[in-house]
Protein backbone atom coordinates (compact mmCIF):
# COMPACT_ATOMS: atom_id res chain seq x y z
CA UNK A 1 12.08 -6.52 10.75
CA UNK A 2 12.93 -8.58 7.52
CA UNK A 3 9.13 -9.78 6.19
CA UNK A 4 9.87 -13.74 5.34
CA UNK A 5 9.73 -14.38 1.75
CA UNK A 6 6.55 -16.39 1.54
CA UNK A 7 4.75 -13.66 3.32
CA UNK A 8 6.38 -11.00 1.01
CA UNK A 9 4.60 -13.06 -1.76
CA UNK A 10 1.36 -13.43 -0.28
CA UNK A 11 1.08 -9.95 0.09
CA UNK A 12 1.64 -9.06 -3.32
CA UNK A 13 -0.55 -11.62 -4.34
CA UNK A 14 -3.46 -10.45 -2.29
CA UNK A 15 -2.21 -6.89 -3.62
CA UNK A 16 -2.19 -7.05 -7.09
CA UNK A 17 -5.83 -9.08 -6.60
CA UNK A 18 -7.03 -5.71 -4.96
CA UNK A 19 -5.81 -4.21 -8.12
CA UNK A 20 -8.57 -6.32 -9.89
CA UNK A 21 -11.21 -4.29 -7.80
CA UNK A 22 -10.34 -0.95 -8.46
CA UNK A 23 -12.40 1.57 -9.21
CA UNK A 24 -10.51 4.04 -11.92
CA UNK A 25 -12.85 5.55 -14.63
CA UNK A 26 -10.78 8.24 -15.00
CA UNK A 27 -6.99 7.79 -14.51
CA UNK A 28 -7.27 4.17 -15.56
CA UNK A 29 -4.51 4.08 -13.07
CA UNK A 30 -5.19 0.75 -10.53
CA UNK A 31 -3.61 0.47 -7.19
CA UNK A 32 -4.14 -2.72 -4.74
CA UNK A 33 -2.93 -2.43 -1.44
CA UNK A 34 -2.29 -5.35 0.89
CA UNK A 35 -1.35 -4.29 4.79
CA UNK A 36 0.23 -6.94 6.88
CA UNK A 37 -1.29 -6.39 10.26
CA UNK A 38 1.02 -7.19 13.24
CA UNK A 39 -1.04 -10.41 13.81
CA UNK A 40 -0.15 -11.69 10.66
CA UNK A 41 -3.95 -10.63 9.34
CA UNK A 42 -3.63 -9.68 5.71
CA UNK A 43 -6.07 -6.40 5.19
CA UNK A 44 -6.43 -5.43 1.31
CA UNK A 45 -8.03 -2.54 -0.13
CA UNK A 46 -8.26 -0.56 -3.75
CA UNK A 47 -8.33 3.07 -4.88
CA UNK A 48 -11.67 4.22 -5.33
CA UNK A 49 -11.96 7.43 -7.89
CA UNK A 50 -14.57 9.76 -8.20
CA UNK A 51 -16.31 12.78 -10.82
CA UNK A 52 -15.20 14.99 -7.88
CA UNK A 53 -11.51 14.09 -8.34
CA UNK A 54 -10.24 15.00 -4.00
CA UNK A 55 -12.99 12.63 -3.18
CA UNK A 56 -11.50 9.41 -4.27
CA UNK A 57 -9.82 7.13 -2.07
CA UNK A 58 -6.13 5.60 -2.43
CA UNK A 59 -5.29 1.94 -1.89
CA UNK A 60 -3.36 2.28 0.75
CA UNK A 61 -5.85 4.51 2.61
CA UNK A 62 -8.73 2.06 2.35
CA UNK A 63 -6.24 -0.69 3.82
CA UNK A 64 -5.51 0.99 6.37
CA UNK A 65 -8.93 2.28 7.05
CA UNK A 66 -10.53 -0.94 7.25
CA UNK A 67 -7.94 -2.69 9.17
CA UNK A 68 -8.39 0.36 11.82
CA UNK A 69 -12.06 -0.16 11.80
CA UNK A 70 -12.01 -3.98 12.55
CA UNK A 71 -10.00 -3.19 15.43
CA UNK A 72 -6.02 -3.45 14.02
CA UNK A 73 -3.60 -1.07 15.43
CA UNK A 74 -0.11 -2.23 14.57
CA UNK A 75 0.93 -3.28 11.12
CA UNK A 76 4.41 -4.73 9.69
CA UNK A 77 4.34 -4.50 6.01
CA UNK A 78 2.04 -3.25 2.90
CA UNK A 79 2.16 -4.07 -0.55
CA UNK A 80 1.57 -2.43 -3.65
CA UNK A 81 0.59 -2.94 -7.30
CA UNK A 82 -0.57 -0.57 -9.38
CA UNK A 83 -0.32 0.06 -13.59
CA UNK A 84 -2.83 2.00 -16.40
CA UNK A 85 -5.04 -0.48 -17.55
CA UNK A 86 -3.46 -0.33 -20.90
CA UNK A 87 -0.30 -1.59 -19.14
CA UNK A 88 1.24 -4.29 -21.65
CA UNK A 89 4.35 -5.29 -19.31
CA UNK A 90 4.17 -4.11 -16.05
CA UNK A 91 8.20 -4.20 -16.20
CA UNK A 92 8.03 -1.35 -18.37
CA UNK A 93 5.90 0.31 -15.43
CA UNK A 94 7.32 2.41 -12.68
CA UNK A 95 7.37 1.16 -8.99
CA UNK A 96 4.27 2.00 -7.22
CA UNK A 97 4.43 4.20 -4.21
CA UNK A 98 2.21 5.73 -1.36
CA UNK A 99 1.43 9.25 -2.13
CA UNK A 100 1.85 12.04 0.90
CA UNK A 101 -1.22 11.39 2.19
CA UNK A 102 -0.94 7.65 2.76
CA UNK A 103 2.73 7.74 4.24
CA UNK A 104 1.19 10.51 6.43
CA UNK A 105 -1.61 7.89 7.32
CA UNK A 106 0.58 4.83 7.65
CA UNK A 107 2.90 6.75 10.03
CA UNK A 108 0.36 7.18 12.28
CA UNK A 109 0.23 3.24 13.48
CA UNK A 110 3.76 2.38 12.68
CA UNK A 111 7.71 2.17 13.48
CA UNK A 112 8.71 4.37 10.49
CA UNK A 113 12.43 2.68 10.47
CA UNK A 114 10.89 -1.23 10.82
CA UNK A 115 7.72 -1.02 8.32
CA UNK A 116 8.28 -2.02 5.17
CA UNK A 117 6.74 -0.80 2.05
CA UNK A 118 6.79 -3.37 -0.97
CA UNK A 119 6.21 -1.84 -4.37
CA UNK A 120 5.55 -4.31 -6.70
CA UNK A 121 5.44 -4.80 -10.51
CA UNK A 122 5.04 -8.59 -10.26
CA UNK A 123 5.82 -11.99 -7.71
CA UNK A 124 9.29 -11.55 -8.38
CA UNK A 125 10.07 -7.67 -8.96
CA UNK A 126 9.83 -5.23 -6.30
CA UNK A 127 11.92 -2.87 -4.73
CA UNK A 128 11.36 -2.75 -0.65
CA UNK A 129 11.76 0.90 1.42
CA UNK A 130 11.12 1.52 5.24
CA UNK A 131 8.35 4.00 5.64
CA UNK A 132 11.11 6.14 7.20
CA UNK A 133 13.10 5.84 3.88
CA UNK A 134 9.70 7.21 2.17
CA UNK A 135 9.04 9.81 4.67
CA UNK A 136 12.18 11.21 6.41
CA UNK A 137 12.04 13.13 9.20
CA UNK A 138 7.77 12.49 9.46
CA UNK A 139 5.56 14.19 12.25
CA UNK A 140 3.93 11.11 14.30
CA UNK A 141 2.41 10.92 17.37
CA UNK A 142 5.54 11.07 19.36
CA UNK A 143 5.88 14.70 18.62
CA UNK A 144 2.73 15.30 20.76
C-alpha cells in the first residue's frame, strides 16, 4: 500500500520532532520514530539510552510499544530520523534504519511485503523499504 504523500510528510515531521526528545548521553546518536497506525493515528516515540548500555530503548520500539499499549494492533507505515548531535547536514548522514530487534518487533503486527519503512534525512530525502525488504524471510506469527 503506497502511503499518500502528505501523510509520508507528516510522519517525518512528527518523526524527526521525536528526535528532539531523545534521550542519548552517550552515543549522541538521536532516533525519532513515528508509526502510522492502521487508523490513521500517528504514534511517536524516541530512543531512550542508559549507563547500562542493553537497557536503553530504540525509537522504533517505544512506538510501537505505546501504540500496543493504547490498544493499536495494525500499523501501515513508520518513520525515521535519526543523526549525532554534532550532525552539520543531515545529507551527509546515512539513512536511518530499524536495528534487528525492532524489525523483529514490527513484524510481529504487520504485512511484512505492504509496511513501509521511511528513513529519513529530511521532508524531502528519504529512501522507502517494505519491512519484508528489511527482513527477508522473517519468523512471524504465521509460523506458529
Amino acid at each position: 500500500m503506497e502511503i499518500p504523500e502528505k501523510t509520508r510528510q507528516e510522519l517525518i515531521r512528527q518523526a524527526f520532532a521525536a528526535r528532539e526528545r531523545a534521550y542519548a548521553p552517550y552515543s549522541h546518536y538521536k532516533v525519532g520514530a513515528a508509526l502510522l497506525c492502521q487508523d490513521g493515528t500517528i504514534v511517536t516515540g524516541c530512543n531512550v539510552e542508559c549507563a547500562a548500555f542493553g537497557v536503553g530503548q530504540c525509537a522504533e520500539r517505544c512506538a510501537l510499544t505505546k501504540a500496543v499499549s493504547e490498544g493499536e494492533r495494525t500499523f501501515s507505515a513508520i518513520a525515521l530520523a535519526a543523526a549525532l548531535d554534532s550532525a552539520v547536514d543531515l545529507a551527509e548522514e546515512p539513512y536511518p534504519t530499524p536495528c534487528g530487534a525492532c524489525r523483529q518487533g514490527l513484524r510481529e503486527f504487520v504485512d511484512p511485503e505492504a509496511f513501509q519503512v521511511i528513513m529519513a534525512r529530511s521532508l524531502t530525502d528519504c529512501r522507502i523499504m517494505s519491512l519484508e525488504e528489511l527482513l527477508p524471510a522473517s519468523f512471524g506469527p504465521s509460523a506458529l
